[in-house]
Protein backbone atom coordinates (compact mmCIF):
# COMPACT_ATOMS: atom_id res chain seq x y z
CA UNK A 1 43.20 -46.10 14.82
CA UNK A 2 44.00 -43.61 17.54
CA UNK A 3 47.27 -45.07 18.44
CA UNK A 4 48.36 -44.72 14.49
CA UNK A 5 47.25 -41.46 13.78
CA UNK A 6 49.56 -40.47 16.99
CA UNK A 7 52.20 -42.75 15.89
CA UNK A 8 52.28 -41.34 12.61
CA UNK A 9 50.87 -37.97 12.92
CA UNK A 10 54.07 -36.27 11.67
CA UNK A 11 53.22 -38.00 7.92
CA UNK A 12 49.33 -37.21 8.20
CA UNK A 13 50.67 -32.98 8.74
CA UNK A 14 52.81 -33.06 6.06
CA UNK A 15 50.00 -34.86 4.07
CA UNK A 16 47.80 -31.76 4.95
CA UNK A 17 50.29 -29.15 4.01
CA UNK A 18 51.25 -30.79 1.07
CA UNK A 19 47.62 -30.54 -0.18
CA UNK A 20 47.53 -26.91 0.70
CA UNK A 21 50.63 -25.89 -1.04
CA UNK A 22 49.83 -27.79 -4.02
CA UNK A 23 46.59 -26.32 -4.49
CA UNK A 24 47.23 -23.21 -4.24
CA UNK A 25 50.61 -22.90 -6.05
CA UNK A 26 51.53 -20.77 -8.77
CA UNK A 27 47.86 -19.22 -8.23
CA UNK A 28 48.37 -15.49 -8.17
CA UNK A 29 45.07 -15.39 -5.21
CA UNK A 30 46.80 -18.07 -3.22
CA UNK A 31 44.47 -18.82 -0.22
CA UNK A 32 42.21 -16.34 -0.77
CA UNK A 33 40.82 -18.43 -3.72
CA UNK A 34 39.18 -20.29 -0.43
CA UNK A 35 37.61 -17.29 0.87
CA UNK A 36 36.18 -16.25 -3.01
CA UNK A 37 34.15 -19.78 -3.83
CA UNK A 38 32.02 -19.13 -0.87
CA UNK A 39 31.42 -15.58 -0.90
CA UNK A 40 30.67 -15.61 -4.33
CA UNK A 41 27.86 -18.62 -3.52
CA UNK A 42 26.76 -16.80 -0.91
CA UNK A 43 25.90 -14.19 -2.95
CA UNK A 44 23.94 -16.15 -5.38
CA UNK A 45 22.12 -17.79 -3.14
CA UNK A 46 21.00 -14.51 -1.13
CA UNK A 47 19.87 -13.37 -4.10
CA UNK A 48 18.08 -16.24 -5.50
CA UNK A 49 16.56 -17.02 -2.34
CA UNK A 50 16.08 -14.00 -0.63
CA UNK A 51 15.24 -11.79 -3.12
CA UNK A 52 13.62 -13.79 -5.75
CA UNK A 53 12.18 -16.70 -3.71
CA UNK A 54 11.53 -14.31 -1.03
CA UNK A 55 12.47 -16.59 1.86
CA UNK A 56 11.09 -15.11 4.96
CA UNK A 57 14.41 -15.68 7.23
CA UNK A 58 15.73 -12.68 9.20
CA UNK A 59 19.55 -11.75 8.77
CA UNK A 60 19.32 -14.76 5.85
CA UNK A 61 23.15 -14.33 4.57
CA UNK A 62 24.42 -14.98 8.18
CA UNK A 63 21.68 -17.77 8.41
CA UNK A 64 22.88 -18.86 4.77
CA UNK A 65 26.80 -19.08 6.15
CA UNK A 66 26.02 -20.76 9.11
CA UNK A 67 24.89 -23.65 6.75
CA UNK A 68 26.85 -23.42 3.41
CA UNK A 69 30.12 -23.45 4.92
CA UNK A 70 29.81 -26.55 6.92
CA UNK A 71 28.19 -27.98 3.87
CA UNK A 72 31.19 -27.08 1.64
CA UNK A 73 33.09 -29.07 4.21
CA UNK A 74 31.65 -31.68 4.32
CA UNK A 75 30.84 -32.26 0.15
CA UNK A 76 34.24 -31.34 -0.57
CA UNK A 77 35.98 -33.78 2.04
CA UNK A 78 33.53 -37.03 0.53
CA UNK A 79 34.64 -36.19 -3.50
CA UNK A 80 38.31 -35.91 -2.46
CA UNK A 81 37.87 -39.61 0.18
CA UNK A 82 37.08 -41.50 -2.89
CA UNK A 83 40.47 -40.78 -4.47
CA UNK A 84 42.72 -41.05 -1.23
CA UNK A 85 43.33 -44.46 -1.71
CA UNK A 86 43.32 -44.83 -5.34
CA UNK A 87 45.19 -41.93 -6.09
CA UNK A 88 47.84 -42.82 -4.26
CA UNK A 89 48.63 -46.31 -5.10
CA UNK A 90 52.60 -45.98 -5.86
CA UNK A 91 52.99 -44.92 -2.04
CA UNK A 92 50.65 -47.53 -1.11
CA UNK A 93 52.91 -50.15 -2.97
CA UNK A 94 55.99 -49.08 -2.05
CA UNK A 95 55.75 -47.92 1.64
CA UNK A 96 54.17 -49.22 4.88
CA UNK A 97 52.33 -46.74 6.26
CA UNK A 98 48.40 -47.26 8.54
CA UNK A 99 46.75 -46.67 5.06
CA UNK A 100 43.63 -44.79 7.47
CA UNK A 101 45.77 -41.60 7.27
CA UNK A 102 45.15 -40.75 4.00
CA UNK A 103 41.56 -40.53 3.71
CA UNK A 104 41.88 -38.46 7.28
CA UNK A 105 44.30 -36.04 5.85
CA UNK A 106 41.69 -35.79 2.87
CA UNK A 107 39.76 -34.60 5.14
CA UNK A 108 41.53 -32.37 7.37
CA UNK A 109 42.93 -30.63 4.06
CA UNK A 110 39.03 -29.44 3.77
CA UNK A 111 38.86 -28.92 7.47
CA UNK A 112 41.48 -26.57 7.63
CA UNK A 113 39.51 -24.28 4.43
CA UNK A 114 36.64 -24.36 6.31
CA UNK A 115 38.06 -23.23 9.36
CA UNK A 116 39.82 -20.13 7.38
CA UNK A 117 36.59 -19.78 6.13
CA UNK A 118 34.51 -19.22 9.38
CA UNK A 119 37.32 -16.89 11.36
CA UNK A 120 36.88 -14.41 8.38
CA UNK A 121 32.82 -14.71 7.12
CA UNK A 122 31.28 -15.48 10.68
CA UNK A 123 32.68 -12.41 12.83
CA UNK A 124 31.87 -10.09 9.69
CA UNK A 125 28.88 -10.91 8.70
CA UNK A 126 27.63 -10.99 12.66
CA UNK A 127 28.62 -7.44 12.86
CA UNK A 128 27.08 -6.42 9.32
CA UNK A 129 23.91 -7.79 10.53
CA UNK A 130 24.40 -7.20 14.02
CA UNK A 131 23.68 -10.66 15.33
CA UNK A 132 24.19 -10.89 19.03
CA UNK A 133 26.67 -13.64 20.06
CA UNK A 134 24.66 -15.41 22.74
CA UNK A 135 25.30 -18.67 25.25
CA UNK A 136 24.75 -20.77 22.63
CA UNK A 137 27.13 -19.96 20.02
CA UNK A 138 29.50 -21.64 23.19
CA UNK A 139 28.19 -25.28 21.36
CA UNK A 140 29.69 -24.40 17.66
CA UNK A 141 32.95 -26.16 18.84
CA UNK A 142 31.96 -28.98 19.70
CA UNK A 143 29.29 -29.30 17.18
CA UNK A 144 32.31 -28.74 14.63
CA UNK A 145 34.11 -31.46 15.90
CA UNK A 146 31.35 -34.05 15.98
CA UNK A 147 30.85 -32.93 12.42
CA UNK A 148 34.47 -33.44 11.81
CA UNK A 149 34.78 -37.10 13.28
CA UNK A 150 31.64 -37.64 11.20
CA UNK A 151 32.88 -36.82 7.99
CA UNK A 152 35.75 -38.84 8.68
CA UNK A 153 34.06 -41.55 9.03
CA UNK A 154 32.33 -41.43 5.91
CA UNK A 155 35.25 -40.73 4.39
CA UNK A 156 36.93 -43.72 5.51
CA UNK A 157 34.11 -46.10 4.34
CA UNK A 158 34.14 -43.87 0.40
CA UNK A 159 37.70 -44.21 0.62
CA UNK A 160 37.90 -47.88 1.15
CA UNK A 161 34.32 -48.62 -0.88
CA UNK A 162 35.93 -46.72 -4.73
CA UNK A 163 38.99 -49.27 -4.04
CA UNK A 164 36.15 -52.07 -4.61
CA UNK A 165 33.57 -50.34 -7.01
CA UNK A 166 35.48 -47.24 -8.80
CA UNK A 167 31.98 -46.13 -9.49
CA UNK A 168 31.43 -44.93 -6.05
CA UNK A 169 33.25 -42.00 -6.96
CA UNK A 170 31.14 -41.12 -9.57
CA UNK A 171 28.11 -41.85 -7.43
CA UNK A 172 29.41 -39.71 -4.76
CA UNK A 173 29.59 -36.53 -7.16
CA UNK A 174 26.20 -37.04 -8.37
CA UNK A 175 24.41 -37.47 -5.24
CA UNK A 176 25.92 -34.99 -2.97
CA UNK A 177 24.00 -31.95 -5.04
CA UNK A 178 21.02 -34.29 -4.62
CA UNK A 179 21.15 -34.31 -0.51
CA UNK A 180 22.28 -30.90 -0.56
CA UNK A 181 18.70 -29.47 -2.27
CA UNK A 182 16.99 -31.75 0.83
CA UNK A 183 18.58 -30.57 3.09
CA UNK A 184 17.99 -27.09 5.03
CA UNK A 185 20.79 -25.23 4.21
CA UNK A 186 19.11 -22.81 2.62
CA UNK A 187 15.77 -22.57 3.95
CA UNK A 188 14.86 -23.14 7.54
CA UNK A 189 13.04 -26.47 8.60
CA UNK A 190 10.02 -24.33 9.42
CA UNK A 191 9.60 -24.65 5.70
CA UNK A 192 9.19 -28.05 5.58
CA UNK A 193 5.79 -29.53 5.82
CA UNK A 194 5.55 -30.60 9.86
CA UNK A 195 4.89 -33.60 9.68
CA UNK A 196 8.70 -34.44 7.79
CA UNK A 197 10.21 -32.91 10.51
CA UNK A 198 10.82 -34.86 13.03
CA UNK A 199 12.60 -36.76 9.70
CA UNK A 200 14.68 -34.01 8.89
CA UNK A 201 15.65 -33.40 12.51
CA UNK A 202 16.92 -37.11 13.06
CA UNK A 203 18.32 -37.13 9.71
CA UNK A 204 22.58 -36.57 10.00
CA UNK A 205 23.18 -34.13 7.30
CA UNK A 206 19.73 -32.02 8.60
CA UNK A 207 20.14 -32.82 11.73
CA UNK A 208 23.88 -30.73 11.93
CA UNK A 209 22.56 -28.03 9.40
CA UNK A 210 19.85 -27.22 11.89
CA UNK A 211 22.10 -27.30 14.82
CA UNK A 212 24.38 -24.48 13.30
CA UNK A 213 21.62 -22.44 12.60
CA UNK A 214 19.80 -22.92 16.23
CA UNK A 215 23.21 -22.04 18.02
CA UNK A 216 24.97 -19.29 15.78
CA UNK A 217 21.62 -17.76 14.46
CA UNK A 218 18.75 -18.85 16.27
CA UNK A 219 20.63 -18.13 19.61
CA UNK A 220 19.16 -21.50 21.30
CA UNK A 221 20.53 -25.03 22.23
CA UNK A 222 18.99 -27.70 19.60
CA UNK A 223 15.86 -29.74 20.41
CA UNK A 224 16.09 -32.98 21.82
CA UNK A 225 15.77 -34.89 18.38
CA UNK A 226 18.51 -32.86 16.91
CA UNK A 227 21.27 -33.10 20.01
CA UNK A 228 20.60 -36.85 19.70
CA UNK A 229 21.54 -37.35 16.37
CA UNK A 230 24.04 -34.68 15.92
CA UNK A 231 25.85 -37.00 19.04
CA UNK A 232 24.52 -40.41 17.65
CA UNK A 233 25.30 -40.22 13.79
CA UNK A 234 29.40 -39.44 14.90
CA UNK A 235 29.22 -42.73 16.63
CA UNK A 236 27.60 -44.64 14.03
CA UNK A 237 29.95 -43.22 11.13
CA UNK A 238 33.27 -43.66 12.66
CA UNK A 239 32.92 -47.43 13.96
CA UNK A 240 31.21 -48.50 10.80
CA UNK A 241 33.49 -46.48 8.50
CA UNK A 242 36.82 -47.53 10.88
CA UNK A 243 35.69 -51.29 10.58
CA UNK A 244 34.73 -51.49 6.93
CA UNK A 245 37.73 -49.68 5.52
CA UNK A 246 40.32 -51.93 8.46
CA UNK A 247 38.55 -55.07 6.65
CA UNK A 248 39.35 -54.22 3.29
CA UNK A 249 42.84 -52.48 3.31
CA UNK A 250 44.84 -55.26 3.54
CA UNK A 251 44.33 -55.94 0.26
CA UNK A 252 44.32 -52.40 -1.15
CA UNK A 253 48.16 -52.67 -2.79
CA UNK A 254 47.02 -55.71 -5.04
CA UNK A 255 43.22 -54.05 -5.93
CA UNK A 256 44.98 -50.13 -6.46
């Protein structure tokens, strides 16, 4: 999979940019439209949460970010994997191409928001509430990109599993609201009852939530449970996504 995605890595950039400038064309906010979905649901939820629910979390819109963003990520990149393939049957059909770059650029296209996303929210909103930037924050990278190579490989087994059952899709956009409620994003594990925890903490999507708050809020390196999983889950995701979507795409031009 490597040596494809190098071999053809010119096609999987201009599958990325293609995606950006169709998006936001003839939109008279361009890219900030990117920038406006999340602050405006981080404004909701602050005041749903903080102020209504009264969640007892210091500095709780930069604890918020530090969750919803990756989240947005990672929902967004899973609803747009179960089209890749389908959606783009007439290139399938007409030209060879590994068929593994388009659910990656799928997810890259999201990447790439989320990044924009983080370089302008993160630095303000640490200096709004005056969050120190401590040793830890030195993990974000490369929790971002085990959280990236996750996601891909998810992707790739969505991406390869709608081409069988087109009601994955479906079942993809009603479940991901579902995980997203049970998982702390927005709410700290300390509010779940202690004896789940170790659950949550072992859990992926948990597991990486609580790992951006410990290191960009929380100022500490993860516990044990969660720097297993957060390393583990990556593994897991990739070879079984990689595997399931190399045994079925051979037969992807006749089933799209």
């Amino acid at each position: 999979m490597v040596h494809d995605l190098l071999r053809y890595r010119a096609l999987l950039r201009n599958l990325v940019a293609k995606d950006l400038k169709l998006k936001y064309r003839d939109s008279l906010l361009g890219v900030a439209w990117s920038l406006i979905h999340p602050l405006l649901m981080l404004a909701v939820y602050t005041v749903a949460f903080r102020f209504m629910m009264r969640v007892r979390v210091d500095n709780y819109p930069y604890f918020l970010l530090a969750g919803l963003l990756p989240w947005t990520f990672f929902a967004g990149s899973l609803v747009a994997s179960t089209h890749a393939i389908t959606a783009n049957a007439n290139l399938i059909k007409k030209v060879y191409f590994p068929r593994v770059v388009l659910p990656i650029a799928t997810v890259l296209f999201s990447f790439c928001q989320l990044l924009l996303g983080l370089l302008v929210f993160l630095p303000a909103l640490a200096l709004i509430s005056q969050v120190p930037l401590r040793a830890s924050a030195l993990l974000f990278a490369p929790l971002l990109l085990l959280h990236l190579l996750f996601t891909i490989g998810l992707a790739m087994f969505l991406a390869a599993a709608t081409v069988l059952f087109r009601d994955v899709a479906h079942l993809a956009e009603v479940l991901l609201p579902l995980l997203f409620w049970i998982t702390p994003v927005v709410y700290p594990i300390a509010m779940v009852p202690h004896r789940l925890q170790p659950l949550f903490k072992t859990a992926p999507l948990s597991a990486f939530a609580i790992a951006y708050q410990d290191v960009l809020v929380g100022g500490r390196v993860p516990d044990g449970l969660v720097l297993v999983a957060v390393c583990a889950w990556p593994v897991v995701a990739l070879a079984g996504g990689h595997a399931f979507f190399r045994r079925h795409s051979l037969t992807f031009a006749e089933q799209v």
